[in-house]
PDB file of N, CA and C in Angstrom:
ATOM      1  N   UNK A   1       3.317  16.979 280.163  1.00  0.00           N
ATOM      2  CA  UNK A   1       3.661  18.288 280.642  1.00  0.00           C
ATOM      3  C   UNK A   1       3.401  19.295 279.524  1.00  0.00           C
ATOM      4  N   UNK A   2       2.159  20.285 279.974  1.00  0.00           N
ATOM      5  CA  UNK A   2       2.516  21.068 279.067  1.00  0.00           C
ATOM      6  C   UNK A   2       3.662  22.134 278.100  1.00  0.00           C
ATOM      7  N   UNK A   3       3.352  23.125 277.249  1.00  0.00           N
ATOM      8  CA  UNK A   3       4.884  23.908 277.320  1.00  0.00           C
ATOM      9  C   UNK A   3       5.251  24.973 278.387  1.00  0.00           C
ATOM     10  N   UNK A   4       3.486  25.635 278.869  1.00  0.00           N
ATOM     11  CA  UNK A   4       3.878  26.581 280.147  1.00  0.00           C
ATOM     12  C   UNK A   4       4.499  26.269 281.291  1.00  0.00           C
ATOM     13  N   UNK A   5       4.627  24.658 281.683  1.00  0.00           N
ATOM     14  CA  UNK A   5       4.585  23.999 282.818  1.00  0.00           C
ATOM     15  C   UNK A   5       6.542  23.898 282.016  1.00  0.00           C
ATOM     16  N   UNK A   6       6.547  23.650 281.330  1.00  0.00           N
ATOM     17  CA  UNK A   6       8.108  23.042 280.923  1.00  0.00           C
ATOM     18  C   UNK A   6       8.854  24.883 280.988  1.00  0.00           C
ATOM     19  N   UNK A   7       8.065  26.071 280.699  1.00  0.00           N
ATOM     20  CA  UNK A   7       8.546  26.783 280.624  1.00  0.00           C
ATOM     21  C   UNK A   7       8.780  27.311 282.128  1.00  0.00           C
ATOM     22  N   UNK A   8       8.008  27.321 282.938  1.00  0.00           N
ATOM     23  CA  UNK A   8       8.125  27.303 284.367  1.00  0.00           C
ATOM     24  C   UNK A   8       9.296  27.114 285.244  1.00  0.00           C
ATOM     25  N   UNK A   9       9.593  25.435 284.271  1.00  0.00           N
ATOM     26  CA  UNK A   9      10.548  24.786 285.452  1.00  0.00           C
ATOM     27  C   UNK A   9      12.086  24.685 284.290  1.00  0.00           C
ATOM     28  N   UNK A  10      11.791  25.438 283.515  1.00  0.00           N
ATOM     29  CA  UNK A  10      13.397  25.924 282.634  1.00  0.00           C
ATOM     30  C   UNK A  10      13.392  27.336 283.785  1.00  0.00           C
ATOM     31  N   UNK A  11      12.322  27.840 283.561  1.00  0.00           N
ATOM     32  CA  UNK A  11      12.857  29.518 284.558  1.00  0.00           C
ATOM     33  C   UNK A  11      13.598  29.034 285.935  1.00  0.00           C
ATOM     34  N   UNK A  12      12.789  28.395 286.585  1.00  0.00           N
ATOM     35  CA  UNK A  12      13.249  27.665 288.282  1.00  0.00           C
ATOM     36  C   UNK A  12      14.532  27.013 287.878  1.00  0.00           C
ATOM     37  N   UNK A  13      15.152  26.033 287.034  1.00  0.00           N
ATOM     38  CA  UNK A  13      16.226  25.575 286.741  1.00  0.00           C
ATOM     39  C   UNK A  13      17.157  27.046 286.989  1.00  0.00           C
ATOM     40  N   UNK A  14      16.834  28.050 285.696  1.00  0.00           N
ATOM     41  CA  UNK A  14      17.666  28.989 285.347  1.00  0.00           C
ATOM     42  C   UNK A  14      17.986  29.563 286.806  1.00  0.00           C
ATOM     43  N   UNK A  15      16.836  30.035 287.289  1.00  0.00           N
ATOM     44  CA  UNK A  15      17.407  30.657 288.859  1.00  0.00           C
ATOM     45  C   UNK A  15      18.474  30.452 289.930  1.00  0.00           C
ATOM     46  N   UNK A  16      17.956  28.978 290.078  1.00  0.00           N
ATOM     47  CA  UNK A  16      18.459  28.049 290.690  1.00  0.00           C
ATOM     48  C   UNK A  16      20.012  27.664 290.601  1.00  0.00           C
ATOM     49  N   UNK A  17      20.629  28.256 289.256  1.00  0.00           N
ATOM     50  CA  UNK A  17      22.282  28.634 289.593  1.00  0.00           C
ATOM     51  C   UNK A  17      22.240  29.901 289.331  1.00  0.00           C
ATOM     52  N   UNK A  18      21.671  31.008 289.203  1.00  0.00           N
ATOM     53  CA  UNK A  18      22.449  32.291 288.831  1.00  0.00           C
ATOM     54  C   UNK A  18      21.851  33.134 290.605  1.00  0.00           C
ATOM     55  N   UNK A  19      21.092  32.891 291.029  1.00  0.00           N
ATOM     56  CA  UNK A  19      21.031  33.361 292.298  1.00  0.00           C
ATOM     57  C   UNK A  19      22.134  33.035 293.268  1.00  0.00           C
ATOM     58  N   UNK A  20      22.590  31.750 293.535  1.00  0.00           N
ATOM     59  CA  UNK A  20      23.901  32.087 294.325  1.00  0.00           C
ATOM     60  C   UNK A  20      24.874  32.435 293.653  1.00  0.00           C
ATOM     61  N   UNK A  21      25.250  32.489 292.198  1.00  0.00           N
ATOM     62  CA  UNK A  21      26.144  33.501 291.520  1.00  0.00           C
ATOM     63  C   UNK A  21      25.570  34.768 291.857  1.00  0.00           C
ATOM     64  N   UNK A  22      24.666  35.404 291.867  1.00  0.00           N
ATOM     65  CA  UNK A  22      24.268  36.741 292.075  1.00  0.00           C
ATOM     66  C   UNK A  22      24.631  37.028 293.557  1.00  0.00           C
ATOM     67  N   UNK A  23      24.502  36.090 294.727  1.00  0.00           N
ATOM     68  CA  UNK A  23      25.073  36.058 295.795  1.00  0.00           C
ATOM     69  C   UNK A  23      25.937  36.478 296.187  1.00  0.00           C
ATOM     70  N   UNK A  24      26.955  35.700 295.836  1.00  0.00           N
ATOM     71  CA  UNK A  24      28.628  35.931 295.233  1.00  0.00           C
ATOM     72  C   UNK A  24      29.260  36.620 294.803  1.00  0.00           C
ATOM     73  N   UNK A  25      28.398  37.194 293.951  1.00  0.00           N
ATOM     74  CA  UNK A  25      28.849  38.663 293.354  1.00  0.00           C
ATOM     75  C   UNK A  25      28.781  40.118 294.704  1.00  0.00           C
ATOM     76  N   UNK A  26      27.487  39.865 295.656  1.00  0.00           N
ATOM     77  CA  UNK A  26      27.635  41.115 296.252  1.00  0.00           C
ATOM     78  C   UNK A  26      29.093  40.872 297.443  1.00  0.00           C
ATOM     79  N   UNK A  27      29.040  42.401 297.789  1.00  0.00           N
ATOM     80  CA  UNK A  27      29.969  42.494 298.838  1.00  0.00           C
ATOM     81  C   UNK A  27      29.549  42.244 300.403  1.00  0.00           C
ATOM     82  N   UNK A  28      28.408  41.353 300.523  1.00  0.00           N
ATOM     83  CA  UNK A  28      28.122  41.259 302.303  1.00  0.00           C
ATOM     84  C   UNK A  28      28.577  39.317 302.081  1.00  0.00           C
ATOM     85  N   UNK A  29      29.801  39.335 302.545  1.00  0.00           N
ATOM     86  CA  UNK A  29      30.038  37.958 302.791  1.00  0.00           C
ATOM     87  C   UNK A  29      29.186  36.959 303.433  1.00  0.00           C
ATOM     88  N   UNK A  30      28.432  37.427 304.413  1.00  0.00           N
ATOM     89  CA  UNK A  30      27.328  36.429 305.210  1.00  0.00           C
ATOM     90  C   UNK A  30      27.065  35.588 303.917  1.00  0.00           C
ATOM     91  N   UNK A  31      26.160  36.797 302.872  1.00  0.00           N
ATOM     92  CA  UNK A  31      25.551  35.918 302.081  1.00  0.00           C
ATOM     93  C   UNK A  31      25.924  35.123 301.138  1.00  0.00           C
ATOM     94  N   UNK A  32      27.070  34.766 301.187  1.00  0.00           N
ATOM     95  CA  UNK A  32      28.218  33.932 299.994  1.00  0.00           C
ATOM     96  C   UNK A  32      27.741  32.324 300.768  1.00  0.00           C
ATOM     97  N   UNK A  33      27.508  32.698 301.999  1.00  0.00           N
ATOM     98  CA  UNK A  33      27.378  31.285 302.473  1.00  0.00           C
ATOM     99  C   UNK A  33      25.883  30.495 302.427  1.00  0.00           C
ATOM    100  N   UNK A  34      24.899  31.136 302.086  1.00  0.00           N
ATOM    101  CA  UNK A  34      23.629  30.610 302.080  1.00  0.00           C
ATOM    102  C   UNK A  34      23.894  29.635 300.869  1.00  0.00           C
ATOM    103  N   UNK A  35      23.021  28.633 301.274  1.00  0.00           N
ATOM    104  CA  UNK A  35      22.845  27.456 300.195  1.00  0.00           C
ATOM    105  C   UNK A  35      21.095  27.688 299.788  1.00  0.00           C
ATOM    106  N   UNK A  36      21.071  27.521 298.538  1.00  0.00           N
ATOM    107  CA  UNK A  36      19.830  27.609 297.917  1.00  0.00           C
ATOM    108  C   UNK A  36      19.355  26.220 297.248  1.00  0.00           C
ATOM    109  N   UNK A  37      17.867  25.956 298.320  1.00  0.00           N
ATOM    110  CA  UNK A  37      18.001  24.714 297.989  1.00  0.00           C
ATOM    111  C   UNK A  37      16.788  24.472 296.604  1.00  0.00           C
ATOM    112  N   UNK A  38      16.088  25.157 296.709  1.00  0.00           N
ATOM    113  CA  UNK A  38      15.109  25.402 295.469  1.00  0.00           C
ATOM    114  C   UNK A  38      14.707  26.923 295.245  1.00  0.00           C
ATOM    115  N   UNK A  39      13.897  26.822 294.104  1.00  0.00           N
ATOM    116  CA  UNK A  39      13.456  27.733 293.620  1.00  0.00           C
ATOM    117  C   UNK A  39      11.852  27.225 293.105  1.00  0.00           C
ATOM    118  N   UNK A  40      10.691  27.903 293.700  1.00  0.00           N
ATOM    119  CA  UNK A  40       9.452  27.413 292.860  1.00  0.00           C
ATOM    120  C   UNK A  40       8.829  28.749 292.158  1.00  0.00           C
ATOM    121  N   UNK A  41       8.234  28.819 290.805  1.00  0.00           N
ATOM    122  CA  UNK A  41       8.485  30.178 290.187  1.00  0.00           C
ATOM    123  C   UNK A  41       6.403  29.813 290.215  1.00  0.00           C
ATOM    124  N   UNK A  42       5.949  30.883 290.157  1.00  0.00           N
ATOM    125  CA  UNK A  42       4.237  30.989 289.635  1.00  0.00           C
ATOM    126  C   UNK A  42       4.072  30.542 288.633  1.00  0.00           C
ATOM    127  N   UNK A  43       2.455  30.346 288.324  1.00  0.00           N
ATOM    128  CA  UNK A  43       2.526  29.631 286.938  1.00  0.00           C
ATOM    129  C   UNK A  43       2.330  30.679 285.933  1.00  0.00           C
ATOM    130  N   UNK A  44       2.546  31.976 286.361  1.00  0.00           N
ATOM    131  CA  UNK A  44       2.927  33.309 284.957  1.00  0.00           C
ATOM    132  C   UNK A  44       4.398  33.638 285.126  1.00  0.00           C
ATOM    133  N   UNK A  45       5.212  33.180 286.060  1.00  0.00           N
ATOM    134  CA  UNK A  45       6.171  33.889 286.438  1.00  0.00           C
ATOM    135  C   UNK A  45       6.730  34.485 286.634  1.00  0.00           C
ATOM    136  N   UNK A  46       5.492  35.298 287.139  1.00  0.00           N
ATOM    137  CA  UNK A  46       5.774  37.184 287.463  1.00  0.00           C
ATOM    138  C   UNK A  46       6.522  36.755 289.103  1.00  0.00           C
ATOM    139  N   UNK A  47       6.452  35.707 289.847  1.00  0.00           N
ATOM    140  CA  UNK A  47       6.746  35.967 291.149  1.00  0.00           C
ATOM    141  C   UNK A  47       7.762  34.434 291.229  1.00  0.00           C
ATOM    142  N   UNK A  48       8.629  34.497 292.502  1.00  0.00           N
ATOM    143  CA  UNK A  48       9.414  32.993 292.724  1.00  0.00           C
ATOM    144  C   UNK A  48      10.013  33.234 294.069  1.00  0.00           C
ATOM    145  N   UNK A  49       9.567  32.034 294.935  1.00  0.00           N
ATOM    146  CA  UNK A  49       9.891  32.332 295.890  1.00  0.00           C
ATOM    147  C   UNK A  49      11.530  30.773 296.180  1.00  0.00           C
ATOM    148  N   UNK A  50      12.016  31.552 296.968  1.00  0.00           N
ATOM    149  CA  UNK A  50      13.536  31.113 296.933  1.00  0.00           C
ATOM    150  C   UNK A  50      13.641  30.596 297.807  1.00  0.00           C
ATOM    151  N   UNK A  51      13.971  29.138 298.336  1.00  0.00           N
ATOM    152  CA  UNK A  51      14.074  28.494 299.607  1.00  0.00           C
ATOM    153  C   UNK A  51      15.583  27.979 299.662  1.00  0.00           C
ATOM    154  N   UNK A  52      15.732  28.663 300.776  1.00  0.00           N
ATOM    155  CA  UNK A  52      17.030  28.552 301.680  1.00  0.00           C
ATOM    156  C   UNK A  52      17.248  27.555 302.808  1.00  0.00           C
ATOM    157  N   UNK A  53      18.485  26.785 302.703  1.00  0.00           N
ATOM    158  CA  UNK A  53      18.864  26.209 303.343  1.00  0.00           C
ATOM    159  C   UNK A  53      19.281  26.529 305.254  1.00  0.00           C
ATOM    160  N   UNK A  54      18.313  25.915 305.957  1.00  0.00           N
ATOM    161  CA  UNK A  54      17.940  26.550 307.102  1.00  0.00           C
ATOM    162  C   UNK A  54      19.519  26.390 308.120  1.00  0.00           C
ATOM    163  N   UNK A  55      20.032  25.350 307.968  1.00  0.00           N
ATOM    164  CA  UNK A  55      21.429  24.981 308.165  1.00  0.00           C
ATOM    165  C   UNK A  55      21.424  25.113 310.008  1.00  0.00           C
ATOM    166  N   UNK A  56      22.287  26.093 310.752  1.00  0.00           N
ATOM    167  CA  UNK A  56      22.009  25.716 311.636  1.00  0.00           C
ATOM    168  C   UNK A  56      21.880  26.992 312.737  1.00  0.00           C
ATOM    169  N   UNK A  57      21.455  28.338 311.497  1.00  0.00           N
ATOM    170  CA  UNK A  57      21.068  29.328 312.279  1.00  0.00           C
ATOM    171  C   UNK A  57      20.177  29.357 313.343  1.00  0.00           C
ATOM    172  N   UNK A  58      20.188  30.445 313.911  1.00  0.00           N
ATOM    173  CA  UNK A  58      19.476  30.961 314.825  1.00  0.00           C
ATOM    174  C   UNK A  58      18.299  31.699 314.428  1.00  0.00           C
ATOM    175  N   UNK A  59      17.078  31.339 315.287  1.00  0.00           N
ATOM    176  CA  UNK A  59      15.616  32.632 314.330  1.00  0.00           C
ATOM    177  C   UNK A  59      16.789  34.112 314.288  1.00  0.00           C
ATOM    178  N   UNK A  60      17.238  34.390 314.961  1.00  0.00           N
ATOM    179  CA  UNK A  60      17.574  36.179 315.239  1.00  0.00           C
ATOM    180  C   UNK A  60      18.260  35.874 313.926  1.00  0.00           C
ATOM    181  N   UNK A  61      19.446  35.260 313.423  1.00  0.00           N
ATOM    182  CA  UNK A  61      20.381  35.146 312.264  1.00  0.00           C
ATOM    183  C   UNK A  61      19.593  35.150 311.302  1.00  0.00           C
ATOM    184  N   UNK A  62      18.292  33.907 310.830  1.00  0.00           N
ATOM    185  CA  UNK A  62      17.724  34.027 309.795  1.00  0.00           C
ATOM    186  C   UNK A  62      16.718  35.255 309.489  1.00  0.00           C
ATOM    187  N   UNK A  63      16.109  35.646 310.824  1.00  0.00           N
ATOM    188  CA  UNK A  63      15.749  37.265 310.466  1.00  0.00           C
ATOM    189  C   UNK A  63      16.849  38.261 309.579  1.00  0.00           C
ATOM    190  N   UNK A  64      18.070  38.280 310.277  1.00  0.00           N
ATOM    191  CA  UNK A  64      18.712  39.104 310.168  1.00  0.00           C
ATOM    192  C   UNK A  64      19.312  38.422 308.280  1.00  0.00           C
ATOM    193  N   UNK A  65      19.448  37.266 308.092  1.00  0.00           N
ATOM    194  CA  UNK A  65      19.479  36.960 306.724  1.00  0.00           C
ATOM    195  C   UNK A  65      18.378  37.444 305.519  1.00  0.00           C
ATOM    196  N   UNK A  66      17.248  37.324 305.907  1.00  0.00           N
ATOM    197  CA  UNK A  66      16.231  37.863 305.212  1.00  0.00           C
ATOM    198  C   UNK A  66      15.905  39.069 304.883  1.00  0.00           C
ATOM    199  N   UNK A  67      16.562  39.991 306.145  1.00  0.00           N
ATOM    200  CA  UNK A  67      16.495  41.693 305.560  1.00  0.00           C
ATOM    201  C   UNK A  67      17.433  41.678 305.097  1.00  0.00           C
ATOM    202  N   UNK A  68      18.751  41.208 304.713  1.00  0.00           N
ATOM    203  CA  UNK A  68      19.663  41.583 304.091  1.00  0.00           C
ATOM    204  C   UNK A  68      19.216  41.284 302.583  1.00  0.00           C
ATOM    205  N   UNK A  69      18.535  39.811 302.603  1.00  0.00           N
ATOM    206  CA  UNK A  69      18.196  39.454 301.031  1.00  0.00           C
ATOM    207  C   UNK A  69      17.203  40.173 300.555  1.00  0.00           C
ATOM    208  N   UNK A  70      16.395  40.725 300.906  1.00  0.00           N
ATOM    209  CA  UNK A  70      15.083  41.504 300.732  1.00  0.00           C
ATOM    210  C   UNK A  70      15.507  43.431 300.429  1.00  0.00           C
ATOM    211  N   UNK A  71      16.962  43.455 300.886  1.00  0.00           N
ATOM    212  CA  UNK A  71      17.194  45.194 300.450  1.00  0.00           C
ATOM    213  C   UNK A  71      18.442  44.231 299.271  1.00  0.00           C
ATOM    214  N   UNK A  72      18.998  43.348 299.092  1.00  0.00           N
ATOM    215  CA  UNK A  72      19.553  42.812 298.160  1.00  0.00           C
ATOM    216  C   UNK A  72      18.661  42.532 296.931  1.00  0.00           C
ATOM    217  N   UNK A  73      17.348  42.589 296.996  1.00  0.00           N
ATOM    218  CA  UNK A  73      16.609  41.493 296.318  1.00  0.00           C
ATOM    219  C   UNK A  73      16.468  42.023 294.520  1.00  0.00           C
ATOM    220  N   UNK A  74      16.889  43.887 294.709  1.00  0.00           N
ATOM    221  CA  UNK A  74      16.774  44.352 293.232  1.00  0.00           C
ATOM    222  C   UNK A  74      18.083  43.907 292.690  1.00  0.00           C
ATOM    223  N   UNK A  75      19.030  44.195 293.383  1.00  0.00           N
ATOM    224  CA  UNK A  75      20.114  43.589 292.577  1.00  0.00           C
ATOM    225  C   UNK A  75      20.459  42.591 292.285  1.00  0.00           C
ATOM    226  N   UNK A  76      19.926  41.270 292.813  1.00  0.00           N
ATOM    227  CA  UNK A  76      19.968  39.761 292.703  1.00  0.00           C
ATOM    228  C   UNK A  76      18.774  39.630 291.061  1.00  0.00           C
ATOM    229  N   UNK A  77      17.917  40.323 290.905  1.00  0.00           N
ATOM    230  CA  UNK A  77      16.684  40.561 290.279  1.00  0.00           C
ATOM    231  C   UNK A  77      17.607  41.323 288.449  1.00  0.00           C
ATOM    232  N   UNK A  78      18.183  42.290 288.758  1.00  0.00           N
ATOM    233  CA  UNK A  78      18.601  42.492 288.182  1.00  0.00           C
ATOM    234  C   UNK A  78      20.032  41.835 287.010  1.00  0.00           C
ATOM    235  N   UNK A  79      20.714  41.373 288.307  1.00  0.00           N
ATOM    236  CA  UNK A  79      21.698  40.534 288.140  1.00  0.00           C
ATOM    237  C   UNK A  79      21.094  38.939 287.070  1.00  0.00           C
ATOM    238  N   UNK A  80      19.906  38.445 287.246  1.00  0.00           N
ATOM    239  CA  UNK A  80      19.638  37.603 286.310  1.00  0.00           C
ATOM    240  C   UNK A  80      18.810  38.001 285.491  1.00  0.00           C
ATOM    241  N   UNK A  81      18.386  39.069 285.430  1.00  0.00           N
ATOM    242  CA  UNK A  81      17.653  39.600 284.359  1.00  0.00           C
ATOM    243  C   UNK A  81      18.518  40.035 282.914  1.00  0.00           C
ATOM    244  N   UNK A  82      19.900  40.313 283.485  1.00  0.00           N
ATOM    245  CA  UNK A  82      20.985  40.804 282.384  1.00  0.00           C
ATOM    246  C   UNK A  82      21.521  39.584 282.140  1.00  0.00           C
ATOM    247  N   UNK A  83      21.773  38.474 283.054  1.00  0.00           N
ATOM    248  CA  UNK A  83      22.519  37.325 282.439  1.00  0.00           C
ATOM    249  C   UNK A  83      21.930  36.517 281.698  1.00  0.00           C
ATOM    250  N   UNK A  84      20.703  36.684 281.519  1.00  0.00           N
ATOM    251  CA  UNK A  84      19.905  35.948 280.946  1.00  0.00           C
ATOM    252  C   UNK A  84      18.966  36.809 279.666  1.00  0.00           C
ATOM    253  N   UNK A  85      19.137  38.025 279.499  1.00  0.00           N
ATOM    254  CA  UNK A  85      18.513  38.750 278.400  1.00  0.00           C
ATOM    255  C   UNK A  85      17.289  38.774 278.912  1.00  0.00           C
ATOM    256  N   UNK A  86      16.960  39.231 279.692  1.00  0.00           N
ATOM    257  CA  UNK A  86      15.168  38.973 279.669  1.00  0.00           C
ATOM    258  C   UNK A  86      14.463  40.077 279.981  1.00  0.00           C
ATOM    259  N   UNK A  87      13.648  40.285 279.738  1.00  0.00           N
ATOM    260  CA  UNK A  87      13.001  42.000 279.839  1.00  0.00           C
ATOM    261  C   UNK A  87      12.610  42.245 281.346  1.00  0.00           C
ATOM    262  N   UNK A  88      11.659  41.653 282.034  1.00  0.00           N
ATOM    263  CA  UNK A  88      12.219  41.001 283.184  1.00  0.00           C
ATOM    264  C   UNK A  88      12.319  39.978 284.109  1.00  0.00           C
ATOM    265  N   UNK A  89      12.803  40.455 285.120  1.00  0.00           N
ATOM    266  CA  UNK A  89      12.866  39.301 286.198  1.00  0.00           C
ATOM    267  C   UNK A  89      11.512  38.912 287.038  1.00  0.00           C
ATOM    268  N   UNK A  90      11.729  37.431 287.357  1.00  0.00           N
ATOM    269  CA  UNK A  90      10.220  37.704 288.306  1.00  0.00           C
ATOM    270  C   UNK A  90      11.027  38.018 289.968  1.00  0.00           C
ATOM    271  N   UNK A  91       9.669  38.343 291.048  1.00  0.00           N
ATOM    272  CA  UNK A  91       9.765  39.272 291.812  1.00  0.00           C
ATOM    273  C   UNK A  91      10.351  38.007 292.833  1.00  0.00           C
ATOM    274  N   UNK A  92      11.585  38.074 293.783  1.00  0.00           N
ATOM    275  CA  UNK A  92      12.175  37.154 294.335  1.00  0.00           C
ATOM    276  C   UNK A  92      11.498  37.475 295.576  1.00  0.00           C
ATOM    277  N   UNK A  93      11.403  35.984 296.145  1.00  0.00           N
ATOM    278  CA  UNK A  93      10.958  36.343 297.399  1.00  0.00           C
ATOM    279  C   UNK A  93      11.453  35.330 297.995  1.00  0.00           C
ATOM    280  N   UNK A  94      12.115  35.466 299.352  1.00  0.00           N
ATOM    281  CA  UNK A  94      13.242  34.215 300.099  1.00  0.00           C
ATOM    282  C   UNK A  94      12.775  34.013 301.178  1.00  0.00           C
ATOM    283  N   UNK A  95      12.652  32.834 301.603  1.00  0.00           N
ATOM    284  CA  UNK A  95      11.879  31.898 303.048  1.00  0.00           C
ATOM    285  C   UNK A  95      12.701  30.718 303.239  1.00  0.00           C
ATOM    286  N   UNK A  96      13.133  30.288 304.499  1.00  0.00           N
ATOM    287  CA  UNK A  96      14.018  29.260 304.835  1.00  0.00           C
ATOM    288  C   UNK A  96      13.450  28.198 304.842  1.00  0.00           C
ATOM    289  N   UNK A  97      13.841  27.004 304.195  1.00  0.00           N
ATOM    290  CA  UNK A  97      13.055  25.985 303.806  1.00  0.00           C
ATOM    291  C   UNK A  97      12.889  25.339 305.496  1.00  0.00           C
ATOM    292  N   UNK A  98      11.552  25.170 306.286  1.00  0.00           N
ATOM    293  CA  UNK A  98      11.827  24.806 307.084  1.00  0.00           C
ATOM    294  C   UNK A  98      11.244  22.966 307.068  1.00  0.00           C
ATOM    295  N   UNK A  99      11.094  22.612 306.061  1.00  0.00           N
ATOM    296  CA  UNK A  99      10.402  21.307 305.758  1.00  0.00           C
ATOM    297  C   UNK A  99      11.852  20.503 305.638  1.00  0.00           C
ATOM    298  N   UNK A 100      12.730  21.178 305.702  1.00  0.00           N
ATOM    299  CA  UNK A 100      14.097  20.232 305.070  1.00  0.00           C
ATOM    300  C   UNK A 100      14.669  19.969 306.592  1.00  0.00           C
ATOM    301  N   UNK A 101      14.116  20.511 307.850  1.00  0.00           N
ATOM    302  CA  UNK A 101      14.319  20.053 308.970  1.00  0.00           C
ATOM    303  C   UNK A 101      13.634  19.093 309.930  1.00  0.00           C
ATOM    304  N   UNK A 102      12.299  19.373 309.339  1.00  0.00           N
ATOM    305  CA  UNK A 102      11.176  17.913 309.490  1.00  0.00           C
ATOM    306  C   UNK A 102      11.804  17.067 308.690  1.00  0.00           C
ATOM    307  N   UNK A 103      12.060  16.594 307.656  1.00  0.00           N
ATOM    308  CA  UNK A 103      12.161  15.835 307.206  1.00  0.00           C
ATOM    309  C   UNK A 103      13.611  14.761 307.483  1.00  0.00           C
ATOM    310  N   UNK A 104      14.579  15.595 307.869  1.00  0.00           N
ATOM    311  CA  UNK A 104      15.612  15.186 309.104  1.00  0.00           C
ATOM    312  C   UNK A 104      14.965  14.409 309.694  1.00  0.00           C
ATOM    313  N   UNK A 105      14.328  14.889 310.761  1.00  0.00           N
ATOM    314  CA  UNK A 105      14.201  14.732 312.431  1.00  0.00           C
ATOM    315  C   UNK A 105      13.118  13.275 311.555  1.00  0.00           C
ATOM    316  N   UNK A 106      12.370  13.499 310.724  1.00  0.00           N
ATOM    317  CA  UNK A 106      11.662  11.428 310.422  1.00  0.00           C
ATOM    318  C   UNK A 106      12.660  10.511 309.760  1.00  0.00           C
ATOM    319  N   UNK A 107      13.468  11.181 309.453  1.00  0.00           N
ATOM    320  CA  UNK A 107      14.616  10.222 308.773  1.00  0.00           C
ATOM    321  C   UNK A 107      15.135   9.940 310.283  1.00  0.00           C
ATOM    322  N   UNK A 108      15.723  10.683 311.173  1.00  0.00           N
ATOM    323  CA  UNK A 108      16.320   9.902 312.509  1.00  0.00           C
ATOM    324  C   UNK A 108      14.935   9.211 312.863  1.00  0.00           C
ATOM    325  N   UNK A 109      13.877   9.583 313.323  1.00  0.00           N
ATOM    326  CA  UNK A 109      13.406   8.616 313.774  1.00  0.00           C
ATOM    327  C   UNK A 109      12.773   7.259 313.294  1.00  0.00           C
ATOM    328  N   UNK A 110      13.113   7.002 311.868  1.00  0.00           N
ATOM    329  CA  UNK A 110      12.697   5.868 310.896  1.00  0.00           C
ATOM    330  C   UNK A 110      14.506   5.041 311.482  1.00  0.00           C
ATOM    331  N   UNK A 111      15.235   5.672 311.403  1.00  0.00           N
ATOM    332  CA  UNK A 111      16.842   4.856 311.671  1.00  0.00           C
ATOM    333  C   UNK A 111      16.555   4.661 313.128  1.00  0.00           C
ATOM    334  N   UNK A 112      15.989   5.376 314.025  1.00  0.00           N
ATOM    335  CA  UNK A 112      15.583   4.222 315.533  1.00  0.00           C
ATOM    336  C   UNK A 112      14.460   3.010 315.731  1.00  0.00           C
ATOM    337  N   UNK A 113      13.422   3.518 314.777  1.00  0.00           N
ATOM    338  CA  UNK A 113      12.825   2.050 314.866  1.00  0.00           C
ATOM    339  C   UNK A 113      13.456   1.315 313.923  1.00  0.00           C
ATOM    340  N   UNK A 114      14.128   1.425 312.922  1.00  0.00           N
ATOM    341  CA  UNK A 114      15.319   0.338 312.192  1.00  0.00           C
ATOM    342  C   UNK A 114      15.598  -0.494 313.043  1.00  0.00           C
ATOM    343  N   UNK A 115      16.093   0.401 314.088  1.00  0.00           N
ATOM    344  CA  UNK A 115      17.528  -0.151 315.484  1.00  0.00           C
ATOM    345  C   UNK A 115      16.596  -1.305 316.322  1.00  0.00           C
ATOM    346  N   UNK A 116      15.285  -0.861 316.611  1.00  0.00           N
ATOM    347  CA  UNK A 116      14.292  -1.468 317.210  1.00  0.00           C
ATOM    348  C   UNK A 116      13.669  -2.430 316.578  1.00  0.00           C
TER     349      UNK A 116
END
C-alpha cells in the first residue's frame, strides 16, 4: 500500500466517526437516526461520498433524507474540518447504500438452498 492510498483510508476512517457526531450535533432529529455505513474518499480527496444505511425507508423518506443532508452538508463539512484541524474538508456527498440490500436478499436465498 502506498502512503497516498494509506492516507486516503486514515481520511475515510476519520470521517467515518465524526460524521454521525456531526449528525448529532444538528437540531433535525430525523437525522440522529441515520446509520453510516461507509465512507469512500477520491484518490486526492477533494471529494467523499457517504453511504447510508438504507434500513427500512421509503424512496419518498430517503428523498426527503437526502435534501435534508445536502442543505446540512456545509455544516457537517465544516464540523470535521474544525475537529480535525484541517484547512479543508473534502466535498460530502450522501447516497443510500443500496448494495447492502442485495446482498441481504443472497444471503436469504443461500439459507434456502442450505434448507434444500
Amino acid at each position: 500500500m502506498t502512503e497516498a492510498q494509506i492516507k486516503v483510508k486514515r481520511t475515510e476512517s476519520v470521517l467515518l466517526e465524526l460524521i454521525p457526531a456531526a449528525l448529532s450535533s444538528l437540531g433535525d432529529a430525523r437525522l440522529h437516526a441515520l446509520d453510516i455505513i461507509d465512507v469512500k474518499c477520491s484518490k486526492g480527496r477533494s471529494d467523499a461520498k457517504v453511504y447510508i444505511h438504507p434500513s427500512s425507508f421509503s424512496e419518498q423518506e430517503k428523498n426527503e433524507f437526502l435534501k435534508l443532508l445536502r442543505n446540512a452538508r456545509p455544516i457537517i463539512e465544516t464540523y470535521c474540518m474544525k475537529n480535525q484541524g484541517w484547512f479543508r474538508s473534502p466535498r460530502l456527498t450522501f447516497e443510500f447504500d443500496e448494495q447492502f440490500g442485495q446482498s441481504q436478499t443472497l444471503e436469504e436465498l443461500f439459507k434456502k438452498i442450505a434448507k434444500e
